[in-house]
PDB file of N, CA and C in Angstrom:
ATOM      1  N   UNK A   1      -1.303  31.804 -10.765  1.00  0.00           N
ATOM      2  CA  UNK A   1      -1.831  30.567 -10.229  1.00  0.00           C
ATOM      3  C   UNK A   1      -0.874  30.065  -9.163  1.00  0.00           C
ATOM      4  N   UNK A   2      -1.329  29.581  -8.152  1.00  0.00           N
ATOM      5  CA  UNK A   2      -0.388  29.024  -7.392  1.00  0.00           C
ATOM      6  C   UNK A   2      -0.343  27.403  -6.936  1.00  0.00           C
ATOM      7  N   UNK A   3      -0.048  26.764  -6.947  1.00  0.00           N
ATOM      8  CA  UNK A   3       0.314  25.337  -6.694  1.00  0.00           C
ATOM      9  C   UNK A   3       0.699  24.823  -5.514  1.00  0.00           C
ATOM     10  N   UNK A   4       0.228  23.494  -5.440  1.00  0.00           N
ATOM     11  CA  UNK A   4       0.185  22.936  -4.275  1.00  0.00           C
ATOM     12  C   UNK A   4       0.664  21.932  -4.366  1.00  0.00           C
ATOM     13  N   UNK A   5       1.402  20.965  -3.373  1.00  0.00           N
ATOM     14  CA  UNK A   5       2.134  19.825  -3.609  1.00  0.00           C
ATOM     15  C   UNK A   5       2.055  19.106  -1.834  1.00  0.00           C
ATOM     16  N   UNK A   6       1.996  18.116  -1.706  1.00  0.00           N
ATOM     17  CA  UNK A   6       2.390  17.412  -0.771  1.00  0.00           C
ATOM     18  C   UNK A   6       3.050  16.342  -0.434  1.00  0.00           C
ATOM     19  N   UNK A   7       4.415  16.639  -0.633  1.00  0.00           N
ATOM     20  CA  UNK A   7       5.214  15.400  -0.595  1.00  0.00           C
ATOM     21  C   UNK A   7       5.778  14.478   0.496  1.00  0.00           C
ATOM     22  N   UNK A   8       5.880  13.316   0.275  1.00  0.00           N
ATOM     23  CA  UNK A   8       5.506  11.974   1.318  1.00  0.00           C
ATOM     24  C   UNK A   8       6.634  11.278   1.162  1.00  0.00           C
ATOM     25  N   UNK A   9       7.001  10.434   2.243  1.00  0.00           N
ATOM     26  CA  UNK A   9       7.469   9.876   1.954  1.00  0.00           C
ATOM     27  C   UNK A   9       8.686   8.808   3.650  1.00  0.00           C
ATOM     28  N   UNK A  10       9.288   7.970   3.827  1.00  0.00           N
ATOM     29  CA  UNK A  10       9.811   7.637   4.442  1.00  0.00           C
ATOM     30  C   UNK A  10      10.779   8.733   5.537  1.00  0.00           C
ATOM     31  N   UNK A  11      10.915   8.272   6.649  1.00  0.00           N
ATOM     32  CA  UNK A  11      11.695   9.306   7.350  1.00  0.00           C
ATOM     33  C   UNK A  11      13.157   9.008   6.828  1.00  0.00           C
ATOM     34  N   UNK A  12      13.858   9.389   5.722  1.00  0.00           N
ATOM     35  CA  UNK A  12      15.182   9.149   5.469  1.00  0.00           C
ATOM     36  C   UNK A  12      16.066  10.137   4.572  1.00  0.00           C
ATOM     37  N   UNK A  13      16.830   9.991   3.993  1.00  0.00           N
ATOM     38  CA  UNK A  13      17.658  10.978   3.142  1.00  0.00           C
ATOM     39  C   UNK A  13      16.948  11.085   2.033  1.00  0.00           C
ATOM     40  N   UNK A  14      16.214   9.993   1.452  1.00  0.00           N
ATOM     41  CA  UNK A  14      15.384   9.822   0.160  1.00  0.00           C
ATOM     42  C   UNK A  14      14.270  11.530   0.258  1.00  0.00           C
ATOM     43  N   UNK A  15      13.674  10.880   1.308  1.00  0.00           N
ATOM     44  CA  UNK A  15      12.448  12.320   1.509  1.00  0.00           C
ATOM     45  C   UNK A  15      13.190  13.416   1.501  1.00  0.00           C
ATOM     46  N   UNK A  16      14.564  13.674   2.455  1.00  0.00           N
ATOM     47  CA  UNK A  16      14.941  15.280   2.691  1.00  0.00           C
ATOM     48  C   UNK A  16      15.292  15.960   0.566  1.00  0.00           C
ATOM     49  N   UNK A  17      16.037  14.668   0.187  1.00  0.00           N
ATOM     50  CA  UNK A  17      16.220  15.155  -1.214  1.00  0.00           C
ATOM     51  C   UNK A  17      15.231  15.729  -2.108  1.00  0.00           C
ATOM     52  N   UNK A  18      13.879  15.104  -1.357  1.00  0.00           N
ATOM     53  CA  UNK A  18      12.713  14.876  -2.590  1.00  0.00           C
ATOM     54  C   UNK A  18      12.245  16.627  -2.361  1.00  0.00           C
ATOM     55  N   UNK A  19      11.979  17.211  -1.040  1.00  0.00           N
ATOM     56  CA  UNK A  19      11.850  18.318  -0.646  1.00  0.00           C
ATOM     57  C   UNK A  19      13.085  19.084  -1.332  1.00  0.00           C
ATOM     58  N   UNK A  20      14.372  18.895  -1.294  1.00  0.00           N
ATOM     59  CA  UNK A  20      15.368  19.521  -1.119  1.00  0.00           C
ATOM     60  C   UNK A  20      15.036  20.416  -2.976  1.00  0.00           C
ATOM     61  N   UNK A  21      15.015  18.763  -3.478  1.00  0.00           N
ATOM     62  CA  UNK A  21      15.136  19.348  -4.880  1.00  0.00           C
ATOM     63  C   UNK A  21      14.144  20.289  -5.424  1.00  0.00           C
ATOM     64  N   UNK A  22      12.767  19.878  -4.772  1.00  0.00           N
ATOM     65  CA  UNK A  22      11.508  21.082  -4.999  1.00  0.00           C
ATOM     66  C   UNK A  22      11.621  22.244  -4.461  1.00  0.00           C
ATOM     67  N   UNK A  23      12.784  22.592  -3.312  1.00  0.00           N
ATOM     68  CA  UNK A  23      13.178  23.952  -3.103  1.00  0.00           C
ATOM     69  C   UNK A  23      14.236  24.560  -4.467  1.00  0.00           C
ATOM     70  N   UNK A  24      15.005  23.780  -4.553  1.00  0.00           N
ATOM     71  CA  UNK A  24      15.732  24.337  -5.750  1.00  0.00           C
ATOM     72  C   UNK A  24      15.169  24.576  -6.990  1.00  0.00           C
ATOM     73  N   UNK A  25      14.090  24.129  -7.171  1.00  0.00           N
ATOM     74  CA  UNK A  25      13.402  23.718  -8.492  1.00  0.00           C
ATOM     75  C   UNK A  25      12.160  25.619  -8.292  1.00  0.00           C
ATOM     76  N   UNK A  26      12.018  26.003  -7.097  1.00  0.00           N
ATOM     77  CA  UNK A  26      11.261  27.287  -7.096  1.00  0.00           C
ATOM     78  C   UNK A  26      10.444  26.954  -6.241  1.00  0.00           C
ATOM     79  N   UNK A  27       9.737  26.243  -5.550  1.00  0.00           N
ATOM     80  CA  UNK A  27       8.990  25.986  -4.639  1.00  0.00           C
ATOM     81  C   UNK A  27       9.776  26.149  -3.319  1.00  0.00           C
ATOM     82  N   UNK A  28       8.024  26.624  -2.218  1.00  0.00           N
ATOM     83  CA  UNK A  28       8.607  27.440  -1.355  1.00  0.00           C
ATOM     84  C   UNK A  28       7.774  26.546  -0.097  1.00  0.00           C
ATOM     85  N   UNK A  29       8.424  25.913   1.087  1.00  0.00           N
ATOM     86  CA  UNK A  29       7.507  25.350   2.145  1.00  0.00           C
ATOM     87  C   UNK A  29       6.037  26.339   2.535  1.00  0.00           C
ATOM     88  N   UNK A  30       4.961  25.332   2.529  1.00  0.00           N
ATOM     89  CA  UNK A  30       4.412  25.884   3.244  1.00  0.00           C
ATOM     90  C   UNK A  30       3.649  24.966   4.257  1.00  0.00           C
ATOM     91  N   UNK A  31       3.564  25.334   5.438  1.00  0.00           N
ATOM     92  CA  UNK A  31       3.401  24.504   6.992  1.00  0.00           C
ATOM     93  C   UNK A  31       4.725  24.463   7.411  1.00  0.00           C
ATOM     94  N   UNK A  32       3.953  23.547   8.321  1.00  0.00           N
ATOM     95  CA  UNK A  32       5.166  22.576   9.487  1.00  0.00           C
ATOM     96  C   UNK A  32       4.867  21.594   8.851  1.00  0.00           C
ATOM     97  N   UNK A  33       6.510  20.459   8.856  1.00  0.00           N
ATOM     98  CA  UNK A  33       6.690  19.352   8.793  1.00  0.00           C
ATOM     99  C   UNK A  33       5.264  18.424   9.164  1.00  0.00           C
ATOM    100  N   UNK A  34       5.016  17.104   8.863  1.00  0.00           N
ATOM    101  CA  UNK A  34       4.511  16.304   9.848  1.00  0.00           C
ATOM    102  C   UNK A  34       5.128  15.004   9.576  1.00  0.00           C
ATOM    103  N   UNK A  35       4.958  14.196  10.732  1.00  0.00           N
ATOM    104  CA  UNK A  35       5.657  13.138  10.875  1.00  0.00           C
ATOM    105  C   UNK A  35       4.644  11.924  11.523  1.00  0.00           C
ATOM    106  N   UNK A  36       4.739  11.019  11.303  1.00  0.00           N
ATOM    107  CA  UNK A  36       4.072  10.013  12.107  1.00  0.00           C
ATOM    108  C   UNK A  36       4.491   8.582  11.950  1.00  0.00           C
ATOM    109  N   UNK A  37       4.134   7.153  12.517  1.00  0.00           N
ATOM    110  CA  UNK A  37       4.593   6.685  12.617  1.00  0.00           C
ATOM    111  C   UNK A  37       3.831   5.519  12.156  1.00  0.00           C
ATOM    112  N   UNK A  38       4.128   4.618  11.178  1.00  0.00           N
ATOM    113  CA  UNK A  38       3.476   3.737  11.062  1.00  0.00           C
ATOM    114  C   UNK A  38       3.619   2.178  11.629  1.00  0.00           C
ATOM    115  N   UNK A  39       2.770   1.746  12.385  1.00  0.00           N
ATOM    116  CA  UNK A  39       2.830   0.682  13.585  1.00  0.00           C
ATOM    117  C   UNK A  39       2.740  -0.698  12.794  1.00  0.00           C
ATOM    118  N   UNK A  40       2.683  -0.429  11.568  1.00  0.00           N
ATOM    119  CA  UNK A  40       2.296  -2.037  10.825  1.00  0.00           C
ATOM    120  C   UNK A  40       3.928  -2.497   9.990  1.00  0.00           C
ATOM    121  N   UNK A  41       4.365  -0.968   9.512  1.00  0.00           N
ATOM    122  CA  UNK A  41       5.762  -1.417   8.992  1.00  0.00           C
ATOM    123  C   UNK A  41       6.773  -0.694  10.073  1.00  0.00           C
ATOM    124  N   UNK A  42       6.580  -0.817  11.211  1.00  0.00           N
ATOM    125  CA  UNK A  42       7.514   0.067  12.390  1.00  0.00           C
ATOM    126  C   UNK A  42       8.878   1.085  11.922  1.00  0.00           C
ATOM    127  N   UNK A  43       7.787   2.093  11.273  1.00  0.00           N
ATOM    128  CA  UNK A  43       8.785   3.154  10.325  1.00  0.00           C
ATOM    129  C   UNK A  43       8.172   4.518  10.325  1.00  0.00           C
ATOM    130  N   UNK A  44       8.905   5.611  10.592  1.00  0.00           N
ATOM    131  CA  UNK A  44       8.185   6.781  10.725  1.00  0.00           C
ATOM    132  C   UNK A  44       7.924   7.169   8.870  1.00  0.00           C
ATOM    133  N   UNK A  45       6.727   8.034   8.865  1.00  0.00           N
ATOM    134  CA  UNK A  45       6.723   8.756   7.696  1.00  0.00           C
ATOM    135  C   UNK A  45       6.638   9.995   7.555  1.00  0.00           C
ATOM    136  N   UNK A  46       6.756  10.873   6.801  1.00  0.00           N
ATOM    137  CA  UNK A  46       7.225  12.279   6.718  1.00  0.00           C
ATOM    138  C   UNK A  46       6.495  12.907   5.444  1.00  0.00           C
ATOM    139  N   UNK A  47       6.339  14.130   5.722  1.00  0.00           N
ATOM    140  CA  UNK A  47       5.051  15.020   4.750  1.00  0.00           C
ATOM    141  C   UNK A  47       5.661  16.211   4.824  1.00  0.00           C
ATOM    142  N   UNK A  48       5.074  16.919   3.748  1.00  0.00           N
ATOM    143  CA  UNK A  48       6.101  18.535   3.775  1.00  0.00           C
ATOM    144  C   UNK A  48       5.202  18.799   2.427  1.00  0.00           C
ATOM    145  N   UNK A  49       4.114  20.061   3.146  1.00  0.00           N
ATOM    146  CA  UNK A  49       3.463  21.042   1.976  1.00  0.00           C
ATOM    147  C   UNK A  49       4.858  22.020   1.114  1.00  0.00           C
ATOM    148  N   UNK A  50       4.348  21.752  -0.159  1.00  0.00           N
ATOM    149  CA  UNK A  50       5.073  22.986  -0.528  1.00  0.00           C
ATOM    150  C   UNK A  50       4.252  23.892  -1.697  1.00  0.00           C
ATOM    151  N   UNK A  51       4.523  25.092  -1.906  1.00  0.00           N
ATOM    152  CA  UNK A  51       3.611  25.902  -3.061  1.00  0.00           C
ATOM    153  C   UNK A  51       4.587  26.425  -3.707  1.00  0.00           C
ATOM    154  N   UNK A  52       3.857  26.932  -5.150  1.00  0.00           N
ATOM    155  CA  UNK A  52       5.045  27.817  -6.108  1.00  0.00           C
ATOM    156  C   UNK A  52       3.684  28.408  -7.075  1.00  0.00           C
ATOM    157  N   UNK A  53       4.301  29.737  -7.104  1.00  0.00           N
ATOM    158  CA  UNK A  53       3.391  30.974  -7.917  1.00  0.00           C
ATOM    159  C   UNK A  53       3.783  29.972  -9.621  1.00  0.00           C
ATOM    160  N   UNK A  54       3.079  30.237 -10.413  1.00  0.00           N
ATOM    161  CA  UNK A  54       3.415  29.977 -11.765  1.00  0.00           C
ATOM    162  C   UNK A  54       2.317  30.424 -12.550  1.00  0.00           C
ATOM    163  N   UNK A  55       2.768  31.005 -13.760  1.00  0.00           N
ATOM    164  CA  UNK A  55       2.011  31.870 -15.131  1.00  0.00           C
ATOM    165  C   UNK A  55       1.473  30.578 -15.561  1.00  0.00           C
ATOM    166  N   UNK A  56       1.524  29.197 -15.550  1.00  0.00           N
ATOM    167  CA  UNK A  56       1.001  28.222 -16.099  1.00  0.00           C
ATOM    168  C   UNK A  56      -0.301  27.838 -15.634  1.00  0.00           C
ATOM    169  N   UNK A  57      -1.342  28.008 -16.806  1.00  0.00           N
ATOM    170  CA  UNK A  57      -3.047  27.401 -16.271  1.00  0.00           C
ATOM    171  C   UNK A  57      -2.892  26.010 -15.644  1.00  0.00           C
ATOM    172  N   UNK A  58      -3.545  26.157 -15.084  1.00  0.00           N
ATOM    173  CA  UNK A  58      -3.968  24.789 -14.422  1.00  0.00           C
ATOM    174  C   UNK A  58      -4.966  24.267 -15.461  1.00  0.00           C
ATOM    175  N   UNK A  59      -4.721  22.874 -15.243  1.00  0.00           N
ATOM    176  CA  UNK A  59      -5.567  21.562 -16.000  1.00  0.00           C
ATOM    177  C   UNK A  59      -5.508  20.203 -14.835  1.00  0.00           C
ATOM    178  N   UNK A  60      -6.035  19.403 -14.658  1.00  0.00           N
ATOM    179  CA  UNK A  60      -6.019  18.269 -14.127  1.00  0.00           C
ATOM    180  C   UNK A  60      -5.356  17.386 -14.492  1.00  0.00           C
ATOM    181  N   UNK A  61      -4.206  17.547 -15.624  1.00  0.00           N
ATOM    182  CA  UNK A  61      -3.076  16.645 -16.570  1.00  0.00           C
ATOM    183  C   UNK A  61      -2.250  17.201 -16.119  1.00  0.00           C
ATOM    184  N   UNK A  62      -1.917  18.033 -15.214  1.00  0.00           N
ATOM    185  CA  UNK A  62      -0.144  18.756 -15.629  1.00  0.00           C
ATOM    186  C   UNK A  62       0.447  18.061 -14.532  1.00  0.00           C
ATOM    187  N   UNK A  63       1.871  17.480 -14.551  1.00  0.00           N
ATOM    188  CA  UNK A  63       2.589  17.009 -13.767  1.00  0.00           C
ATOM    189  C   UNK A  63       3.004  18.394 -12.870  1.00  0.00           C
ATOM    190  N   UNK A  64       3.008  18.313 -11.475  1.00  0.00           N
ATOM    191  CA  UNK A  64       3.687  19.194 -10.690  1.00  0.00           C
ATOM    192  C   UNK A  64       4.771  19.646 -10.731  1.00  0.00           C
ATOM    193  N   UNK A  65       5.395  18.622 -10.512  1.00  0.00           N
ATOM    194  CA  UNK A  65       6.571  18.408 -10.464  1.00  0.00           C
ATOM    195  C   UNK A  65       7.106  19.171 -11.364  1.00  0.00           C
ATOM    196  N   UNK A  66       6.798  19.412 -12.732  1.00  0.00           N
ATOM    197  CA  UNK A  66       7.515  19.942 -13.583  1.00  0.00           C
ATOM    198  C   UNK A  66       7.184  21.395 -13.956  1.00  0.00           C
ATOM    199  N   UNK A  67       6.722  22.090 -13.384  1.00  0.00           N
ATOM    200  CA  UNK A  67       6.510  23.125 -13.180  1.00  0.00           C
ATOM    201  C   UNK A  67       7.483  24.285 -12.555  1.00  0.00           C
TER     202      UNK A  67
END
């Protein structure tokens, strides 16, 4: 099974960690970055697909993350 994730989040150290740790954790990028900018709180935001193979069934309950 393979998994999908899309993690979000502020353009700052917070986001690079949040990615950082889902690389260490077995997950592998997939895309390009995206970035954009939001004009109401004048702050960029930041997105980053990532996937990971896993022997675990899928259900609509399972936390990602912990996989």
């Amino acid at each position: 099974m393979k998994y999908y994730r899309f993690l979000t989040g502020d353009d700052d150290s917070k986001f690079c960690h949040k990615v950082t740790e889902a690389l260490s954790n077995g997950w592998e990028l997939y895309g390009s970055p995206q970035l954009s900018f939001d004009n109401k709180l004048k702050k960029f935001k930041c997105g980053q697909a990532v996937i990971k193979n896993s022997k675990k069934k899928y259900n609509s309950k399972i936390k990602l993350s912990t996989i």
